[in-house]
N, C-alpha and C. Protein backbone atom coordinates (compact mmCIF):
# COMPACT_ATOMS: atom_id res chain seq x y z
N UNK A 1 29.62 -3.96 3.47
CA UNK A 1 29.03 -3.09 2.46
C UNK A 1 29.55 -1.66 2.62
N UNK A 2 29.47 -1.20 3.81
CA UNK A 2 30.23 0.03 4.07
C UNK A 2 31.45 0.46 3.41
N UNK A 3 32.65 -0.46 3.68
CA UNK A 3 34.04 -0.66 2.72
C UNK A 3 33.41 -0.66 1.53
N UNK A 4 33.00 -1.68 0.73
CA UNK A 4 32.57 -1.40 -0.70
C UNK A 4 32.39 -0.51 -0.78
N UNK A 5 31.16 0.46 -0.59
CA UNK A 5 30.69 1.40 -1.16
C UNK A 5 31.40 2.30 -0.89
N UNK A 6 32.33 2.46 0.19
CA UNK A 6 33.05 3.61 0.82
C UNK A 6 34.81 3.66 -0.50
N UNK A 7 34.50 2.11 -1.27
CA UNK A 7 35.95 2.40 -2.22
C UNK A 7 35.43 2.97 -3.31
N UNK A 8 34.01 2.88 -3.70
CA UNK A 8 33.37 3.14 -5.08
C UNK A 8 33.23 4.75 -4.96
N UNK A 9 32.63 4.92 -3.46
CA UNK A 9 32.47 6.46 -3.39
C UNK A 9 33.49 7.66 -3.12
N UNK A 10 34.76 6.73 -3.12
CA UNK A 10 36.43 7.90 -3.15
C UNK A 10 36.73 8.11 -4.29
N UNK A 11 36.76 6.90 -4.78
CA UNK A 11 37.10 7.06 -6.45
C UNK A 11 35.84 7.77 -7.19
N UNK A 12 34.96 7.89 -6.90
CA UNK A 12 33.72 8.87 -7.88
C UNK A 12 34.13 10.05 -7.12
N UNK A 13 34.84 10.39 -5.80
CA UNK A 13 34.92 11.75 -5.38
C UNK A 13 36.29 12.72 -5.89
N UNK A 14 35.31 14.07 -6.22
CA UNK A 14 36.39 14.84 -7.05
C UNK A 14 37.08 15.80 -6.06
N UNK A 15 38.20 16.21 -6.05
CA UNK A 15 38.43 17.69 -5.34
C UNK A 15 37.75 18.58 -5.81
N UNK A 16 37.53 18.93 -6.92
CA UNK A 16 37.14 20.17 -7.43
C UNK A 16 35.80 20.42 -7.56
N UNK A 17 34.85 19.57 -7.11
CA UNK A 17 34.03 19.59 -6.88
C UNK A 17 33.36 20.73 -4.86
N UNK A 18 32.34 21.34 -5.03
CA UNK A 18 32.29 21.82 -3.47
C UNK A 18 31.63 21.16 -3.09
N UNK A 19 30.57 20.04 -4.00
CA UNK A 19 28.94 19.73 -3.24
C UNK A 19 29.36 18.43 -2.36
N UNK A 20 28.77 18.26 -0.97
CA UNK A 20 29.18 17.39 -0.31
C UNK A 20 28.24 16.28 -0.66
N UNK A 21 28.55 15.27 0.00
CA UNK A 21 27.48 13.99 -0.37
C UNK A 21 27.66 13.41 1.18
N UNK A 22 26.61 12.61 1.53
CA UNK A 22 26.92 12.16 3.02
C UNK A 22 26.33 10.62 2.39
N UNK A 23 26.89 9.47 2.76
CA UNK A 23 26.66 7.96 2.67
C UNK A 23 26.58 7.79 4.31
N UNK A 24 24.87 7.30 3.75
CA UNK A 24 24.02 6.96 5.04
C UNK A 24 23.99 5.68 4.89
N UNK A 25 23.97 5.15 6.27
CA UNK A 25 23.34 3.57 6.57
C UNK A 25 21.59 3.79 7.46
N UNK A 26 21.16 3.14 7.19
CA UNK A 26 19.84 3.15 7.63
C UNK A 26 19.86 1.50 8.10
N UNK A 27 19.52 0.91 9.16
CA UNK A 27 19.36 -0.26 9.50
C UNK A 27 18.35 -0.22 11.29
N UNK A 28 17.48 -2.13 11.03
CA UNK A 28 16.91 -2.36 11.91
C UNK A 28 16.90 -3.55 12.06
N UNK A 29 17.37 -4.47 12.81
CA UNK A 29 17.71 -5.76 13.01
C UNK A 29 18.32 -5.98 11.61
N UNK A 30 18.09 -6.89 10.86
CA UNK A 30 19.12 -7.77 10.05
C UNK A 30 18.61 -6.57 8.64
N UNK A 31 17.67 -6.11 8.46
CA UNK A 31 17.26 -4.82 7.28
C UNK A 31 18.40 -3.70 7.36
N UNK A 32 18.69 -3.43 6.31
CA UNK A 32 19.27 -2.05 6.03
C UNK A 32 19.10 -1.61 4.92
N UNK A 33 19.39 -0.20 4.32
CA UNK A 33 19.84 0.62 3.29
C UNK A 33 21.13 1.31 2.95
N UNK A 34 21.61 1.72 2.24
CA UNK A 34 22.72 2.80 2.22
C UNK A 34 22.37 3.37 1.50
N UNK A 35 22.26 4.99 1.57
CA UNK A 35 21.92 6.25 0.44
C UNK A 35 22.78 6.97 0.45
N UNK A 36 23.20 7.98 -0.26
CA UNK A 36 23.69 9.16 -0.80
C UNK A 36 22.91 10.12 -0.71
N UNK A 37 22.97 10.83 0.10
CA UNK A 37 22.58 12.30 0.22
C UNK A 37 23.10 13.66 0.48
N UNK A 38 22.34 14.48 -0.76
CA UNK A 38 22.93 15.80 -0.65
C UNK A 38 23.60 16.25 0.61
N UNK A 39 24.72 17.34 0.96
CA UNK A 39 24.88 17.37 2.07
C UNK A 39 23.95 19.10 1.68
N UNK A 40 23.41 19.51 1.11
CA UNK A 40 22.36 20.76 1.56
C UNK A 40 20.52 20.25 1.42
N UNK A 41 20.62 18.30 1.55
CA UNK A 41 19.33 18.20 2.16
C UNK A 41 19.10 18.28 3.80
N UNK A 42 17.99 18.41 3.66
CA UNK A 42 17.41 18.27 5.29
C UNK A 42 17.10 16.60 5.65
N UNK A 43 17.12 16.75 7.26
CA UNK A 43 16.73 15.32 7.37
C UNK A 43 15.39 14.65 7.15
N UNK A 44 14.74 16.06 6.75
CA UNK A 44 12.80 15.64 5.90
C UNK A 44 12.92 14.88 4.85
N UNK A 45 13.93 15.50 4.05
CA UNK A 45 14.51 14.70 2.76
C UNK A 45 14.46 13.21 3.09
N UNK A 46 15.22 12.79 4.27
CA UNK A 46 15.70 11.26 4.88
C UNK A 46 14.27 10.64 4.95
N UNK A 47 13.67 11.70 6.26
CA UNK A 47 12.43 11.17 6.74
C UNK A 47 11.25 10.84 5.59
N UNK A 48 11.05 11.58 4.09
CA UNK A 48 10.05 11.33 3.41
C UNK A 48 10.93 9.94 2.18
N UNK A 49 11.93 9.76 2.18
CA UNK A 49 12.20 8.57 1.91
C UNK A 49 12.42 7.42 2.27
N UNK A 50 12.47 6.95 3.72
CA UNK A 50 12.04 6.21 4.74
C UNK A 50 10.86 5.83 4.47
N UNK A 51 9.96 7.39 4.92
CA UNK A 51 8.53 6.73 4.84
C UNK A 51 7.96 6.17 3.33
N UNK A 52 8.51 6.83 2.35
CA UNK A 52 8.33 5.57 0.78
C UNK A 52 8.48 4.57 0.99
N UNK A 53 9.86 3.72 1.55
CA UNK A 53 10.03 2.61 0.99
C UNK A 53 10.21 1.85 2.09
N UNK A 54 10.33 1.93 3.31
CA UNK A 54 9.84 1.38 4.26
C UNK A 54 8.51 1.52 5.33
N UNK A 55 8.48 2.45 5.59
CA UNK A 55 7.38 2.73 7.02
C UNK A 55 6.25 3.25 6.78
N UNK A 56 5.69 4.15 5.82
CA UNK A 56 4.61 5.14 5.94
C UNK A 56 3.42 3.99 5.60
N UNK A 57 2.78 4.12 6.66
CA UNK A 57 0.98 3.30 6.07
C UNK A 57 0.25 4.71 6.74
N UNK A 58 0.34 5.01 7.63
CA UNK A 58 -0.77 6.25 8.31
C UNK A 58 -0.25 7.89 8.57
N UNK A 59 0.91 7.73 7.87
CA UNK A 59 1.34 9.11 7.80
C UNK A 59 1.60 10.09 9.20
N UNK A 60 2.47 8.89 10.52
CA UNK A 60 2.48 8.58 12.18
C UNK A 60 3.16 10.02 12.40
N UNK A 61 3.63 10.51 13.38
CA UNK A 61 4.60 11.46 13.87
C UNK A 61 6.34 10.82 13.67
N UNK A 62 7.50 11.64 13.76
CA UNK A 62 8.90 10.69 13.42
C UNK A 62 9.40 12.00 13.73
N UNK A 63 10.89 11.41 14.19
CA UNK A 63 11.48 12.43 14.55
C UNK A 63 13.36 11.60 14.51
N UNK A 64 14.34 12.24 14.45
CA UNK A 64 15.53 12.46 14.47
C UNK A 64 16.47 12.73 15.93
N UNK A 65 16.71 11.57 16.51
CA UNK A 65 17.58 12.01 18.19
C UNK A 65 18.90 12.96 17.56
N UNK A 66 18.41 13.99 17.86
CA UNK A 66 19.59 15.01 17.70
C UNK A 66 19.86 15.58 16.75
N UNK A 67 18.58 15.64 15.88
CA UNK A 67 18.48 16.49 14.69
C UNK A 67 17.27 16.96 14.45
N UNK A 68 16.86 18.48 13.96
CA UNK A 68 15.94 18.48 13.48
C UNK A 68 15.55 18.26 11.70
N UNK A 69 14.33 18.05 11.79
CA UNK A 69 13.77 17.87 10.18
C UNK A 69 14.20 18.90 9.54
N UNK A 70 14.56 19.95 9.67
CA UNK A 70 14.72 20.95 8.98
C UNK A 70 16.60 21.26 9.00
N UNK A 71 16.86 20.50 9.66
CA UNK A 71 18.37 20.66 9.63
C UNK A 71 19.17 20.20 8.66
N UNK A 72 20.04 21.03 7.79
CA UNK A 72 20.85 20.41 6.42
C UNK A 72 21.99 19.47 7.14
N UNK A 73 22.00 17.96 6.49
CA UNK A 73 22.98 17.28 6.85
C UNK A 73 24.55 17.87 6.55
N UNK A 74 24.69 18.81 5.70
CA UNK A 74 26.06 19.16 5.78
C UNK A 74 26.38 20.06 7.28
N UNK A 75 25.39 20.81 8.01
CA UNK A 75 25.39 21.61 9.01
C UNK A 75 25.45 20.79 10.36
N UNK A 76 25.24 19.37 10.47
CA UNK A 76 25.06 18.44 11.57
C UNK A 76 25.75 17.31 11.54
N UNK A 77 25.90 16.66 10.33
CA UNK A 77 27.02 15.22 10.02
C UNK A 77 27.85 15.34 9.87
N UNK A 78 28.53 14.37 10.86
CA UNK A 78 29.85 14.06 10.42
C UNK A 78 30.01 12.18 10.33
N UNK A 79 31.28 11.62 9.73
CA UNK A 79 31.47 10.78 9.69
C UNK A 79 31.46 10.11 11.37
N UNK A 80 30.71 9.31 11.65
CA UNK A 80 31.09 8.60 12.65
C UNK A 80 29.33 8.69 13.42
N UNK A 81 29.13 9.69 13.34
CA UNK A 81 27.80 10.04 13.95
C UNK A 81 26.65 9.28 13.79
N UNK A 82 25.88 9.21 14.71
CA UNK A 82 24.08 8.20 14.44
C UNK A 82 23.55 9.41 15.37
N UNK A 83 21.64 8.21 14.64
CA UNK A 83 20.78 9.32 14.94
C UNK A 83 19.70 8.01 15.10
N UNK A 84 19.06 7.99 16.26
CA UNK A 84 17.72 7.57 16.21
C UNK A 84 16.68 7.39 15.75
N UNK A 85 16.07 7.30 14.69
CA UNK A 85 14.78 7.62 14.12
C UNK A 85 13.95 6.28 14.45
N UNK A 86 12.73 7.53 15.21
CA UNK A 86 11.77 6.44 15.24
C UNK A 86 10.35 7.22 14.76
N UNK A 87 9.84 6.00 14.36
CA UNK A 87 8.61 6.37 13.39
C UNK A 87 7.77 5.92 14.13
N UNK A 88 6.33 6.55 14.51
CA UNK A 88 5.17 6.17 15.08
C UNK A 88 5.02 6.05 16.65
N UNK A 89 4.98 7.44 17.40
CA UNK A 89 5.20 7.51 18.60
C UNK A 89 4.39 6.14 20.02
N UNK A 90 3.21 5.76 19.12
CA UNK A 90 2.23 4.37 19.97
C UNK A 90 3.17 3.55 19.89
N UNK A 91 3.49 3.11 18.42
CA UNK A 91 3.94 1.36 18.74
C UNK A 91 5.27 1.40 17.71
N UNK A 92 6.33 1.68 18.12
CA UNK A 92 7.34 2.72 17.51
C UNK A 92 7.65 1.81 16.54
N UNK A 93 8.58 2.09 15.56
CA UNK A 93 9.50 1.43 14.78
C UNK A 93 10.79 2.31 14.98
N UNK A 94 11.85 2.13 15.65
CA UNK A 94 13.09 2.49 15.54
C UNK A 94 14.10 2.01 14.70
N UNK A 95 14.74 3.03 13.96
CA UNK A 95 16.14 2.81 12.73
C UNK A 95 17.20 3.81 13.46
N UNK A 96 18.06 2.61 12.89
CA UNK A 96 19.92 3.97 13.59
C UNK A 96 20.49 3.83 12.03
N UNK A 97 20.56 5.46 12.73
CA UNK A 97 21.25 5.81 11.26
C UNK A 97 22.24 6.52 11.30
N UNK A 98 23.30 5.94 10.82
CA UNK A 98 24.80 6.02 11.17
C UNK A 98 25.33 6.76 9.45
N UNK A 99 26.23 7.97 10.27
CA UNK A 99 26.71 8.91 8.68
C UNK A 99 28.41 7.80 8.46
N UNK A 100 28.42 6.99 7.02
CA UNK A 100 29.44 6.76 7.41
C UNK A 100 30.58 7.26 5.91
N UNK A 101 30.57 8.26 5.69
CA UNK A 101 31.63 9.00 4.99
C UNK A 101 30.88 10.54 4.38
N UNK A 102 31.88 10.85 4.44
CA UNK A 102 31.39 12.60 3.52
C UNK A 102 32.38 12.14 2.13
N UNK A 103 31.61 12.88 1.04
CA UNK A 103 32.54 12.43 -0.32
C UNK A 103 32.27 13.97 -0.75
N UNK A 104 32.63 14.43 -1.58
CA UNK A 104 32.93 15.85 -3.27
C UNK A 104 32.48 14.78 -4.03
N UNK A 105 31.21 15.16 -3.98
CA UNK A 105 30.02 14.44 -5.48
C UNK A 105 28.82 15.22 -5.66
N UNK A 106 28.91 15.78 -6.79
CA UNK A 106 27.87 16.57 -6.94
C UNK A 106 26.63 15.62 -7.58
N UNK A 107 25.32 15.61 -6.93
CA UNK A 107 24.09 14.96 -7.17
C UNK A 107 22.90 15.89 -7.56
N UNK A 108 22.61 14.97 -8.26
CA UNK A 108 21.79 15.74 -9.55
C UNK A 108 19.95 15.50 -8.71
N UNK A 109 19.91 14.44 -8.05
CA UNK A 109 18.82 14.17 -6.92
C UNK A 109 19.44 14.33 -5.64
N UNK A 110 18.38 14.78 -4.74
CA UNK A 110 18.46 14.67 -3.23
C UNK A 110 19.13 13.64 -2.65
N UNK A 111 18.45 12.43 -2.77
CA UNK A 111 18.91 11.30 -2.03
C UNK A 111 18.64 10.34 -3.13
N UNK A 112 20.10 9.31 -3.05
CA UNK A 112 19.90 8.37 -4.27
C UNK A 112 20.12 6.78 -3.23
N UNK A 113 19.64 6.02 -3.61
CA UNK A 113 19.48 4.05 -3.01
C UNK A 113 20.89 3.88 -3.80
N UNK A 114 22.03 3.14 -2.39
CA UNK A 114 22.88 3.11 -3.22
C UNK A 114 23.03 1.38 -3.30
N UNK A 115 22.39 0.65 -1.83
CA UNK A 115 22.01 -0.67 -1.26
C UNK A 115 21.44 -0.99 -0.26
N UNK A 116 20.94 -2.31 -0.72
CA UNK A 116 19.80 -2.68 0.14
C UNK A 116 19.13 -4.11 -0.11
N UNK A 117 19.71 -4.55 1.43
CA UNK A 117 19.55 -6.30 1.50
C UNK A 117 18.19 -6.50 0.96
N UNK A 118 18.46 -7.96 0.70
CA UNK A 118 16.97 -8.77 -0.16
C UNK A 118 15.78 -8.81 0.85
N UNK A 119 14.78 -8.69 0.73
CA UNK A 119 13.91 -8.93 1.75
C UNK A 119 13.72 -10.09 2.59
N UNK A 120 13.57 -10.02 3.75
CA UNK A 120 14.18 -11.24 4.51
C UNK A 120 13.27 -12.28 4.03
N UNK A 121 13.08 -13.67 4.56
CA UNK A 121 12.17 -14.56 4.09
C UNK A 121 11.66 -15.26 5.37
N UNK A 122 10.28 -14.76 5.67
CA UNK A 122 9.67 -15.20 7.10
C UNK A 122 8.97 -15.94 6.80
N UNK A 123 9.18 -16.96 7.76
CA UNK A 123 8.33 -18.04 7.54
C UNK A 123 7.26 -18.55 8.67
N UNK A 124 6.88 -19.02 8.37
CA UNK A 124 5.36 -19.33 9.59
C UNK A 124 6.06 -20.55 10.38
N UNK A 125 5.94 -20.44 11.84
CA UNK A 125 6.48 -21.21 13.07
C UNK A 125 6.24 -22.36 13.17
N UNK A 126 5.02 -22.52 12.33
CA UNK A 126 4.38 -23.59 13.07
C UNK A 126 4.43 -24.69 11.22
N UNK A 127 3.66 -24.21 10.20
CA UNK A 127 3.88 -24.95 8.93
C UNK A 127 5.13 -24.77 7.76
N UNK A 128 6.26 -23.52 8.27
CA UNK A 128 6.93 -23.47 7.68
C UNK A 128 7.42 -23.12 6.42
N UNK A 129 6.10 -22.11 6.15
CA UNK A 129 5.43 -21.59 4.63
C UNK A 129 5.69 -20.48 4.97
């Protein structure tokens, strides 16, 4: 998915454009995402869209290995780089989140869903439902 999106997002990238874009992977065992984000958002930006569509039930503590919330991803990412995030300091949920291209795309939103696997299908151990 990376390659895909990484051929869709050269060809949408302009020179003449200044605004950076950073294509994030977000993943945790076999789950992932890929977004597009501003490169003059912060990683709060990341963190309050995480907590939408995956994690937030109690509104826990979360934090960034080697970034702060307030730090603009154009000032800290680069291609190649990850970051820890774990959500809920008791009974954690950890995501690595790996920057994997900078593009010249100017975005009209913060952070846009660019993909994201089907929801897995768990089944019960014992009846198989």
């Amino acid at each position: 998915m990376n390659k895909h999106l990484g051929k869709h997002l050269t060809e949408k990238s302009g020179s003449t454009s200044k605004d950076l874009a950073y294509h994030v992977k977000i993943e945790s065992g076999e789950m992932f995402l890929h977004v597009l984000i501003k490169g003059a958002a912060t990683f709060k930006t990341l963190d309050t869209f995480l907590r939408s569509i995956w994690l937030d039930c109690c509104g826990h503590m979360s934090e960034f290995d080697g970034a702060g919330m307030s730090s603009k991803f154009q000032d800290v990412a680069s291609p190649g780089n990850s970051y820890l995030y774990v959500y809920d300091m008791g009974s954690s949920t950890q995501l690595k989140v790996s920057i994997s291209g900078v593009y010249n795309i100017p975005m009209k939103e913060k952070i846009e869903l660019l993909s994201r696997n089907e929801p897995l299908k768990i089944m019960c151990h014992i009846c198989h439902k």
